[in-house]
Protein backbone atom coordinates (compact mmCIF):
# COMPACT_ATOMS: atom_id res chain seq x y z
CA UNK A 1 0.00 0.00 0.00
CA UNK A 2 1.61 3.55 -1.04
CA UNK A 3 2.49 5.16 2.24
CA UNK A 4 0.72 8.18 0.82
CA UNK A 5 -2.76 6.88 0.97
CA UNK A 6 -1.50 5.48 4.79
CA UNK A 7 -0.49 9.31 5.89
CA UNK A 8 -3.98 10.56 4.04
CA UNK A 9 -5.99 7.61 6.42
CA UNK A 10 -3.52 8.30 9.47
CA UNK A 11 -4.05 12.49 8.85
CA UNK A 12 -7.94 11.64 8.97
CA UNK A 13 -8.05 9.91 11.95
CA UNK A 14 -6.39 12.30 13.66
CA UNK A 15 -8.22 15.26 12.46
CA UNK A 16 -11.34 13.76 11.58
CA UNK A 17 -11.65 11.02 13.71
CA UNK A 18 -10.43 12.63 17.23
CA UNK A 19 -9.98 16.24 16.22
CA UNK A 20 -6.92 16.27 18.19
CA UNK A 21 -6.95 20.18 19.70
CA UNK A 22 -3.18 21.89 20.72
CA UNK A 23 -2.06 20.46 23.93
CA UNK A 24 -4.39 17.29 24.51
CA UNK A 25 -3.37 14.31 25.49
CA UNK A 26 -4.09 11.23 23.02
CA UNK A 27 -3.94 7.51 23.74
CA UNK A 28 -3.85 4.79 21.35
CA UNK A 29 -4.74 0.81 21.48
CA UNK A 30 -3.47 -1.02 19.20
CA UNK A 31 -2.65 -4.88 18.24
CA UNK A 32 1.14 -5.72 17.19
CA UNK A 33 0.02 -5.86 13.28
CA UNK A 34 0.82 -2.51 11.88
CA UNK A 35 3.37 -0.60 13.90
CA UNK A 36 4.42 1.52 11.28
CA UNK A 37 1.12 2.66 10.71
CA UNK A 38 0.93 3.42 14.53
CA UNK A 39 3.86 5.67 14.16
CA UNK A 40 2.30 7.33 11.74
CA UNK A 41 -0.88 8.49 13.81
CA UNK A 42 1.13 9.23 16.36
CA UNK A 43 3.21 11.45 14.21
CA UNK A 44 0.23 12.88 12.80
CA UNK A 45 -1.05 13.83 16.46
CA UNK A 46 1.82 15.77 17.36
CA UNK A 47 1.24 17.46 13.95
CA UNK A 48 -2.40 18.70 15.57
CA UNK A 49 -0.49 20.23 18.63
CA UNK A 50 -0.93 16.61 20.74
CA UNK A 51 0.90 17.34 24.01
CA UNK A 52 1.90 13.94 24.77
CA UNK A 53 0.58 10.54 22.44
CA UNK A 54 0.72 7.46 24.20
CA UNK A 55 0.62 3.79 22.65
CA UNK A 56 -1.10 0.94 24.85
CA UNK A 57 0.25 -2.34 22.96
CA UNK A 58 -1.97 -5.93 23.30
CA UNK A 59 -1.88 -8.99 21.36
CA UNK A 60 -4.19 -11.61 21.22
CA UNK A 61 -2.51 -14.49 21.99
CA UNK A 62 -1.78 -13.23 25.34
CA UNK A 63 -5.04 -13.06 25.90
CA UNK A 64 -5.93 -17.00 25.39
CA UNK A 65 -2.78 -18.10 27.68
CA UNK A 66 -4.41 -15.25 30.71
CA UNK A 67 -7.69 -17.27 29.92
CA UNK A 68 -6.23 -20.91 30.38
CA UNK A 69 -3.26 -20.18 33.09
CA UNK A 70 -5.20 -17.25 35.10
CA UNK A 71 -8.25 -18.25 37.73
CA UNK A 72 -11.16 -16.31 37.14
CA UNK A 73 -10.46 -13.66 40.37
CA UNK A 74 -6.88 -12.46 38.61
CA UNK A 75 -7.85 -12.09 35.34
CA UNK A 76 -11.20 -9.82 36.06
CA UNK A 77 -9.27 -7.95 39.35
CA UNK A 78 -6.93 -4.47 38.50
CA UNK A 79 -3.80 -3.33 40.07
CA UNK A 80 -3.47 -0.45 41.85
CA UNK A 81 -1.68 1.31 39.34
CA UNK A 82 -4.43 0.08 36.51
CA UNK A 83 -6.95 1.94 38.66
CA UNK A 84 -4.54 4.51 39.30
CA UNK A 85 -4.09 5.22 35.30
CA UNK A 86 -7.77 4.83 34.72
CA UNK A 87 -8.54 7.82 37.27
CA UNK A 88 -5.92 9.39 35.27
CA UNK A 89 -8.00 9.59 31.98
CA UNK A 90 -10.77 11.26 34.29
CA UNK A 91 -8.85 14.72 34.96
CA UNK A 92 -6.84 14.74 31.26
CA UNK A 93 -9.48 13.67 29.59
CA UNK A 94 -7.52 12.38 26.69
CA UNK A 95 -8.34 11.29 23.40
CA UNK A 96 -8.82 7.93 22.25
CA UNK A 97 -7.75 6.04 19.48
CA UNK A 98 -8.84 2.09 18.59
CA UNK A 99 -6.99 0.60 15.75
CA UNK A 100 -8.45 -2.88 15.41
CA UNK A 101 -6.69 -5.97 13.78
CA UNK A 102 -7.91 -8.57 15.82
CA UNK A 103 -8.39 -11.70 14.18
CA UNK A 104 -12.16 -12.94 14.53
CA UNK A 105 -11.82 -16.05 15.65
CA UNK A 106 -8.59 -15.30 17.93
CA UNK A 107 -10.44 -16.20 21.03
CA UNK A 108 -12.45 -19.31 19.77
CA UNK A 109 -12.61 -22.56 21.76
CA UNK A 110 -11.14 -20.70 25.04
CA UNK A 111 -13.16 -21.21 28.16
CA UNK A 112 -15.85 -18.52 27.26
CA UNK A 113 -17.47 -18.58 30.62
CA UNK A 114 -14.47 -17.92 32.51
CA UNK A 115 -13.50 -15.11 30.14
CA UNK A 116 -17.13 -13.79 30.40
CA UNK A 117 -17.02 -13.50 34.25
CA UNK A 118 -14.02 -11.87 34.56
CA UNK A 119 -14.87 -9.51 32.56
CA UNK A 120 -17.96 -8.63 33.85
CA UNK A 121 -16.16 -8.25 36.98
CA UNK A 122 -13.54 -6.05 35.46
CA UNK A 123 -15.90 -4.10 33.92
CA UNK A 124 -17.78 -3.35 37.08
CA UNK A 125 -14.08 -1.97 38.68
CA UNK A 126 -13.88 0.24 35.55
CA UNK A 127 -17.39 1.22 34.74
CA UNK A 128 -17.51 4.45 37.95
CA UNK A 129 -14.70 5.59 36.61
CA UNK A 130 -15.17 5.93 33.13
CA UNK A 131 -18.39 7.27 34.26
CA UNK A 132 -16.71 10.25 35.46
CA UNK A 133 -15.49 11.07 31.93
CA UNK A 134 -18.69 9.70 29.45
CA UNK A 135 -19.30 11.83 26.99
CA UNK A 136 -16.53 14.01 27.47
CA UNK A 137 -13.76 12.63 25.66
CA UNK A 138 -13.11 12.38 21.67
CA UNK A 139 -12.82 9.09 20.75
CA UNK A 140 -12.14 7.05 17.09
CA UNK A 141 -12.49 3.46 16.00
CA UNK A 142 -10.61 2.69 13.13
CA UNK A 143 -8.90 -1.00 11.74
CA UNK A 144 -5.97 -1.70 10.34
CA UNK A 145 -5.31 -5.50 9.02
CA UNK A 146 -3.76 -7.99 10.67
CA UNK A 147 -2.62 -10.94 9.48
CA UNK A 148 -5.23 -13.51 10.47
CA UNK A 149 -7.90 -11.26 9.92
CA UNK A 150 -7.00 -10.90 6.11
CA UNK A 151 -6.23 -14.68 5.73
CA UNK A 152 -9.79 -14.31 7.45
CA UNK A 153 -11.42 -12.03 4.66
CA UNK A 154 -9.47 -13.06 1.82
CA UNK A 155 -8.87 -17.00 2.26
CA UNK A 156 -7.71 -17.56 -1.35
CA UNK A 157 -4.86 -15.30 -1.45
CA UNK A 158 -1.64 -15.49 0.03
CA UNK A 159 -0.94 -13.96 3.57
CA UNK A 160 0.65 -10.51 1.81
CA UNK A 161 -1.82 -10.63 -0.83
CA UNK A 162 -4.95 -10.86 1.65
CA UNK A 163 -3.38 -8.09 3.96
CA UNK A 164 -3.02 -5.81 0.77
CA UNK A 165 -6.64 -6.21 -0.35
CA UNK A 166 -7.65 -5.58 3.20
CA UNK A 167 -5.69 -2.55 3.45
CA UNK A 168 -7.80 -1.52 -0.13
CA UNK A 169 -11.16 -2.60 1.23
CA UNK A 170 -11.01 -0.57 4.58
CA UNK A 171 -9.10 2.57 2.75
CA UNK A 172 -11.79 2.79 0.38
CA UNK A 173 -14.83 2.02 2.49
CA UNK A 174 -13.26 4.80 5.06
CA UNK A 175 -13.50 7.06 2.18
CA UNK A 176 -9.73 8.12 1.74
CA UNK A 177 -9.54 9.24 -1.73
CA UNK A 178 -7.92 12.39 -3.11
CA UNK A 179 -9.81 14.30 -0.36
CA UNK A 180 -10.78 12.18 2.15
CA UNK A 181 -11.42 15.21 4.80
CA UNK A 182 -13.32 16.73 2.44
CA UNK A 183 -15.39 13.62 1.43
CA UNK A 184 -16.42 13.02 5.10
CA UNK A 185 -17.57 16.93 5.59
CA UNK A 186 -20.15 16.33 2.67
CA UNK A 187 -20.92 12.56 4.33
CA UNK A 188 -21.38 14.53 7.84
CA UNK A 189 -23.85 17.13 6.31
CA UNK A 190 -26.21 14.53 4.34
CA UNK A 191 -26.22 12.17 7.52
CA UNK A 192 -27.14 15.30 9.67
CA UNK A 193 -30.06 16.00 6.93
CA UNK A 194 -31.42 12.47 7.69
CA UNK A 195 -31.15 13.49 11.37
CA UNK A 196 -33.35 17.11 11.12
CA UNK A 197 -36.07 14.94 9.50
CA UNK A 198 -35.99 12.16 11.69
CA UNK A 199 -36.21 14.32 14.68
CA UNK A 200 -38.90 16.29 13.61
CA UNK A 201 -41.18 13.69 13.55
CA UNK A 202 -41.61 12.79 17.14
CA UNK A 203 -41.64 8.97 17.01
CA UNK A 204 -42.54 6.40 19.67
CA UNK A 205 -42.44 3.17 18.25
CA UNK A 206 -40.48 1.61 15.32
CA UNK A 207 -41.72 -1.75 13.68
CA UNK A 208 -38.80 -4.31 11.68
CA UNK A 209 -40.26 -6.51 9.66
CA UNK A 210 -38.64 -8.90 6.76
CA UNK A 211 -38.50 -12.26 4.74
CA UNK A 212 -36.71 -14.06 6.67
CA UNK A 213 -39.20 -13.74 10.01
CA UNK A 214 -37.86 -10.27 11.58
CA UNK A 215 -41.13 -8.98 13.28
CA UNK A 216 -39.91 -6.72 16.04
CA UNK A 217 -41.38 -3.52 17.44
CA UNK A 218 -39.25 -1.28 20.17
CA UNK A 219 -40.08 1.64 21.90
CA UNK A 220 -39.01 4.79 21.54
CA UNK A 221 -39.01 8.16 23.67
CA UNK A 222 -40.14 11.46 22.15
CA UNK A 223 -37.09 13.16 24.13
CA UNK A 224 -34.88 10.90 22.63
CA UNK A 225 -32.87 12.67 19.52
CA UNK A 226 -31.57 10.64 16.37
CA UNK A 227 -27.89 11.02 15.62
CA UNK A 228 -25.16 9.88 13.19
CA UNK A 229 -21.73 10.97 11.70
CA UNK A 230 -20.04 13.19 13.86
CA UNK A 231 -20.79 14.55 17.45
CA UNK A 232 -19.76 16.87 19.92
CA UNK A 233 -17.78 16.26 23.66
CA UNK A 234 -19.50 17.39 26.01
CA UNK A 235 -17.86 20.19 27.84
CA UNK A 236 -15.27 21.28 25.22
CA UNK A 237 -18.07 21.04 22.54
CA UNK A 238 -15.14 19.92 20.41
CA UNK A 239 -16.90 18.10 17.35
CA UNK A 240 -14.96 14.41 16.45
CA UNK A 241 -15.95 11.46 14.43
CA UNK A 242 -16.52 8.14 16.98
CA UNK A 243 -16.21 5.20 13.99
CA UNK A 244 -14.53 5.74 10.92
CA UNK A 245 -15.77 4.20 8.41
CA UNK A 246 -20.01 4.67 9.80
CA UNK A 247 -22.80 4.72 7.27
CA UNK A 248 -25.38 4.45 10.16
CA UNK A 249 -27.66 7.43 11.44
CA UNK A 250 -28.77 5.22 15.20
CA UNK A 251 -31.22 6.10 18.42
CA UNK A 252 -31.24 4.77 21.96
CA UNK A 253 -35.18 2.57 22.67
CA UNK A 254 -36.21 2.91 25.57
CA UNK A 255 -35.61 -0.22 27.73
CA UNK A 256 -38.74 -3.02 28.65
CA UNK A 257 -40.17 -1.64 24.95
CA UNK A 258 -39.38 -4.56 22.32
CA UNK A 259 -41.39 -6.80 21.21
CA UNK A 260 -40.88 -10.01 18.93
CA UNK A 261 -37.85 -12.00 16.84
CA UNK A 262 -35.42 -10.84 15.01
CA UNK A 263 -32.87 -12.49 13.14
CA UNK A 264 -29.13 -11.80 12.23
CA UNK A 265 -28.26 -11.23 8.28
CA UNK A 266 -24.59 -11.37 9.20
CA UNK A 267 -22.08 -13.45 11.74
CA UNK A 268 -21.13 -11.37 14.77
CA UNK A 269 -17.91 -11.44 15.82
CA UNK A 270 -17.63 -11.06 19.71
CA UNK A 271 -14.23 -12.03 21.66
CA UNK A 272 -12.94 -13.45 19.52
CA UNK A 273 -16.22 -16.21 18.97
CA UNK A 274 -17.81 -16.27 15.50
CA UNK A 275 -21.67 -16.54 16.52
CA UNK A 276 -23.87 -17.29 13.03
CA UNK A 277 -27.17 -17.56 11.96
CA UNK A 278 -28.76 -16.51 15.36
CA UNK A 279 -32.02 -15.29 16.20
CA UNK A 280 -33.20 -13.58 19.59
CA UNK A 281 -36.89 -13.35 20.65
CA UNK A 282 -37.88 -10.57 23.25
CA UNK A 283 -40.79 -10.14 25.28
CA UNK A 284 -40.78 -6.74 27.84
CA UNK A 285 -38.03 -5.54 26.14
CA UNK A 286 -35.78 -8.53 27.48
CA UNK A 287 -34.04 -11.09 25.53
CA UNK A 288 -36.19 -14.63 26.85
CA UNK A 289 -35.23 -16.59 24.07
CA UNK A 290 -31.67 -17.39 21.59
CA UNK A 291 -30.90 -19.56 19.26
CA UNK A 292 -27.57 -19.79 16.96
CA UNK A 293 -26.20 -22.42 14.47
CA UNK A 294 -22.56 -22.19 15.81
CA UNK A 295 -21.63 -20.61 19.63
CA UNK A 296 -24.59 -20.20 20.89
CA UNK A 297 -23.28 -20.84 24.43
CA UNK A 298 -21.23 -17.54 23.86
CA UNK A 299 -24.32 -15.60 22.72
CA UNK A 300 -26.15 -16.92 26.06
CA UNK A 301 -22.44 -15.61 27.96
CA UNK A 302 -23.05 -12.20 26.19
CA UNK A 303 -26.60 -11.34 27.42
CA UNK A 304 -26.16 -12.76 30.79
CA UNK A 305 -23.11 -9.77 31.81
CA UNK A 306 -24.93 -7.90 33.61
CA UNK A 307 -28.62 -7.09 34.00
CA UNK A 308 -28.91 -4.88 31.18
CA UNK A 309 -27.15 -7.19 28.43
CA UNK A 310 -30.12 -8.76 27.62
CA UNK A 311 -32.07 -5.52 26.95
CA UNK A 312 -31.37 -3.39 23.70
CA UNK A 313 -29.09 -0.49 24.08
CA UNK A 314 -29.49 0.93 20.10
CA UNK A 315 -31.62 0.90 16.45
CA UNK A 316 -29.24 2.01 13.63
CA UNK A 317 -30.26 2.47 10.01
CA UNK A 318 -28.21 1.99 7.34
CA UNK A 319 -29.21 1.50 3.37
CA UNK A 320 -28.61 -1.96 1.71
CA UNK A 321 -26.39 -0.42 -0.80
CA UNK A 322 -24.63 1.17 1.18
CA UNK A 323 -20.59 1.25 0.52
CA UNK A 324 -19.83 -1.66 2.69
CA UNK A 325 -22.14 -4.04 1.26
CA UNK A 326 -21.69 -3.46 -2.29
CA UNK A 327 -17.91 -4.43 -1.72
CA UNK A 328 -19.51 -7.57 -1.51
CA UNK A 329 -16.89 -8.33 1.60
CA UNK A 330 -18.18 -9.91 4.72
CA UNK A 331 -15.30 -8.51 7.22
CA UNK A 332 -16.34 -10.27 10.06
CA UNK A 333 -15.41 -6.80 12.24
CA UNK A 334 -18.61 -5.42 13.65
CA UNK A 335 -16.93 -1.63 12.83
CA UNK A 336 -17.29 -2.89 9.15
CA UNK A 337 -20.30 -5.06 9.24
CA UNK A 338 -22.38 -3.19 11.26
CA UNK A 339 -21.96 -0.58 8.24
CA UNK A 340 -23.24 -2.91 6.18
CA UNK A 341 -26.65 -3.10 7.18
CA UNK A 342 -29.16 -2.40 9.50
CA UNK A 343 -27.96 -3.45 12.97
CA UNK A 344 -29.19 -3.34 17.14
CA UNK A 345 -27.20 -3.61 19.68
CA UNK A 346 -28.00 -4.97 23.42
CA UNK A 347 -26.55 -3.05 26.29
CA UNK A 348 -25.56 -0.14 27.12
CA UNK A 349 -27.78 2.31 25.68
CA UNK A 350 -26.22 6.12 24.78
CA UNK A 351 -26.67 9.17 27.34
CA UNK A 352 -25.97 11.61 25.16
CA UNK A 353 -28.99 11.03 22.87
CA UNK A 354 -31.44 12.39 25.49
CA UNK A 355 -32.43 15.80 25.45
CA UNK A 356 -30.94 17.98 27.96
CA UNK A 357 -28.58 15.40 29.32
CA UNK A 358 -25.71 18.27 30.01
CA UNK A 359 -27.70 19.16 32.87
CA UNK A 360 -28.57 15.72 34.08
CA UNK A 361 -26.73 12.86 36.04
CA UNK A 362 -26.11 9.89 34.44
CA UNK A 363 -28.19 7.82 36.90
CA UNK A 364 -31.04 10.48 36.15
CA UNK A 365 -30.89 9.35 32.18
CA UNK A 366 -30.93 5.65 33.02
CA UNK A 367 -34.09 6.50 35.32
CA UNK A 368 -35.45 7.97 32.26
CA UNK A 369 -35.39 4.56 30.12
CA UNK A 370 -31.56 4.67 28.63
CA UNK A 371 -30.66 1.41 29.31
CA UNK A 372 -27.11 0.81 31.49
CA UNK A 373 -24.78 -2.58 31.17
CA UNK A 374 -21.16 -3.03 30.79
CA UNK A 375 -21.48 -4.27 27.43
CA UNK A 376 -22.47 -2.80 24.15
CA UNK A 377 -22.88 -5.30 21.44
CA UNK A 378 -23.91 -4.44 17.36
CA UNK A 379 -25.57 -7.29 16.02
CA UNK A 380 -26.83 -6.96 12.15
CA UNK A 381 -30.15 -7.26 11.22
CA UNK A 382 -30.48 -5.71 7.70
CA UNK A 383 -31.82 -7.22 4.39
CA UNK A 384 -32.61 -6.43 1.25
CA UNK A 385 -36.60 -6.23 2.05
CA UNK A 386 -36.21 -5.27 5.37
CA UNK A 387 -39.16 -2.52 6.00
CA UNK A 388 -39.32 -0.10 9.13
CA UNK A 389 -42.25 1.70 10.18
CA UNK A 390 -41.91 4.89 12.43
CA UNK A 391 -44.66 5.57 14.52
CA UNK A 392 -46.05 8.08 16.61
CA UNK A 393 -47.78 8.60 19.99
CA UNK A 394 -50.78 9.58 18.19
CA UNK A 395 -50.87 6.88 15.47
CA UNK A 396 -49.23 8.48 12.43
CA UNK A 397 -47.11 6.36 10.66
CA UNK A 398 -43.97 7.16 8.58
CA UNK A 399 -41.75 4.75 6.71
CA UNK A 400 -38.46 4.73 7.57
CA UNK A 401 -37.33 2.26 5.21
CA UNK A 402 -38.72 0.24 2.24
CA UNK A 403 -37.12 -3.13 0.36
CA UNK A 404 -33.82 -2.22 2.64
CA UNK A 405 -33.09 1.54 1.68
CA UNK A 406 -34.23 4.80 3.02
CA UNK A 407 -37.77 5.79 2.29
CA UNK A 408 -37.35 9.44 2.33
């Protein structure tokens, strides 16, 4: 890949992704795949006027021999000095950079329940403190390919041939052409068109249905706002782009309102588990029922974290054609996938989507019907006669989408 398109992709994470403003601080995860890439958004922070850019390194591997050699207690307990770091983050406030590489199936066949419940319990350590800083941090998910993620994608070609095309497929579907900054300014504005409309309408119910037995209805609050593309941090008001690429304009339900099955039109990849051709019924807004052809036992793991897993945490639109799917690649990387189509996600619902939330406490939005877990999972959902109805509190109906693309 010509280092050229690389700096253009590093420059808009930076810029576009965090908005890196003179004299923040700037941390970024990555796997061992692409260092020199890594150098090169770190470079392009101190560009921006980063006052210090830190790298935290992981690799997967690691990560299955913690699993087998570790009990349960270490692996979901934190240090001092973890804790220490984390309060840290909560007076810099630093931005945040994901690079993912992972492979998907990196985790597979590891003791799933252990891993689960240490993580639950590591999220719990972690979750008050991060509280302190929700919503007012910039923060960017991007990918860069690894290895075993492109032998992954690409199973055909070589290992350097795969890892090529990958670097293509996410360059292109991240929109880093000649002007890739400029590209995602005109991508922001049509996605915040789509927003203005859907907020006008006041909606308090939205009904999925499709072929393949998708008959779901989830409840909505009229003080909850649509959103998609870019957003601001609260407190600086600095505007940054969470998910680069994102093709999805999304809404927190409110929590005990869904209704019905729905059923997955992609794999999910989640720690490292593939989990296909699943289905999950819902009755008071609750998971009661799943069913998948392959890890379902990691599925049932996922929505038993914590007790708002199992409830839905966002609805995100996004058109069948969109850029994503007419590659025609399935990347098994929810960041990619979830782009693809239509998706949900269980969990943790977003805060920031609920009117006047500056001047409210996070327990106060939660009160209000935002659901609250430790985990926020995208699972896809969208087909190519997938139809969603928008209605409101006084029966007016509005279609949201028709045979898979927008309807307005």
């Amino acid at each position: 890949m010509k280092k050229t398109r690389l700096r253009k992709y590093a420059e808009l994470i930076a810029k576009v992704g965090v908005n890196v403003k003179k004299g923040q601080e700037v941390i970024v995860q990555a796997e061992l795949d692409q260092p020199e890439f890594v150098k090169m958004v770190v470079d392009e922070c101190y560009k921006l006027g980063a006052k210090k850019v830190s790298v935290d390194w992981s690799y997967q591997p690691l990560t299955r021999s913690h699993v087998r050699y570790c009990s349960a207690e270490v692996l979901g307990s934190l240090e001092d000095w973890q804790l220490a770091k984390w309060e840290r983050q909560t007076e810099v406030i630093p931005c945040k950079i994901y690079l993912m590489s992972e492979d998907p199936d990196g985790l597979d066949g590891i003791n799933m329940k252990k891993y689960a419940t240490a993580m639950a319990k590591r999220g719990k350590l972690i979750k008050p403190i991060r509280q302190k800083m929700e919503n007012k941090y910039q923060w960017c998910i991007a990918a860069v390919p690894g290895a075993a993620w492109a032998k992954k994608v690409f199973p055909e070609l070589r290992v350097n041939q795969a890892i090529e095309k990958l670097w293509e497929a996410i360059l292109d579907t991240s929109r880093v052409n000649d002007d890739p900054i400029g590209a995602w300014d005109e991508h922001n504005k049509d996605l915040a068109k789509r927003c203005e409309y859907l907020n006008s309408l006041g909606l308090t119910k939205l009904v999925y249905k499709a072929s393949n037995g998708t008959d779901l209805t989830v409840g909505l609050s009229p003080e909850i706002i649509f959103a998609g593309g870019g957003e601001n941090a609260l407190g600086s008001g600095i505007y940054f782009n969470p998910n680069i690429p994102s093709e999805e304009i999304f809404t927190s339900p409110i929590k005990g309102e869904a209704e019905g099955i729905v059923y997955s039109s992609k794999p999910l990849a989640y720690n490292g588990a593939l989990i296909e051709n699943f289905s999950m019924r819902f009755e008071g807004g609750k998971v009661v029922e799943v069913k998948a052809e392959k890890n379902e036992d990691v599925l049932r793991e996922l929505i038993a974290m914590d007790e708002g897993a199992p409830y839905l945490g966002e609805c995100a639109f996004v058109p069948y054609t969109s850029p994503i799917r007419e590659s025609g690649i399935l990347f098994y990387n929810t960041l990619f996938d979830e782009n693809a189509s239509c998706h949900l996600a269980i969990g943790r619902g977003f805060t920031n989507l609920y009117r006047g939330y500056e001047d409210m406490t996070e327990e106060e939005i939660h009160a209000k019907g935002i659901n609250d877990s430790i985990v926020h999972e995208d699972f896809m959902i969208g087909t190519a006669d997938m139809s969603i109805t928008g209605i409101t509190a006084d029966g007016k109906e509005f279609k949201i989408f028709e045979r898979g693309e927008w309807a307005f």
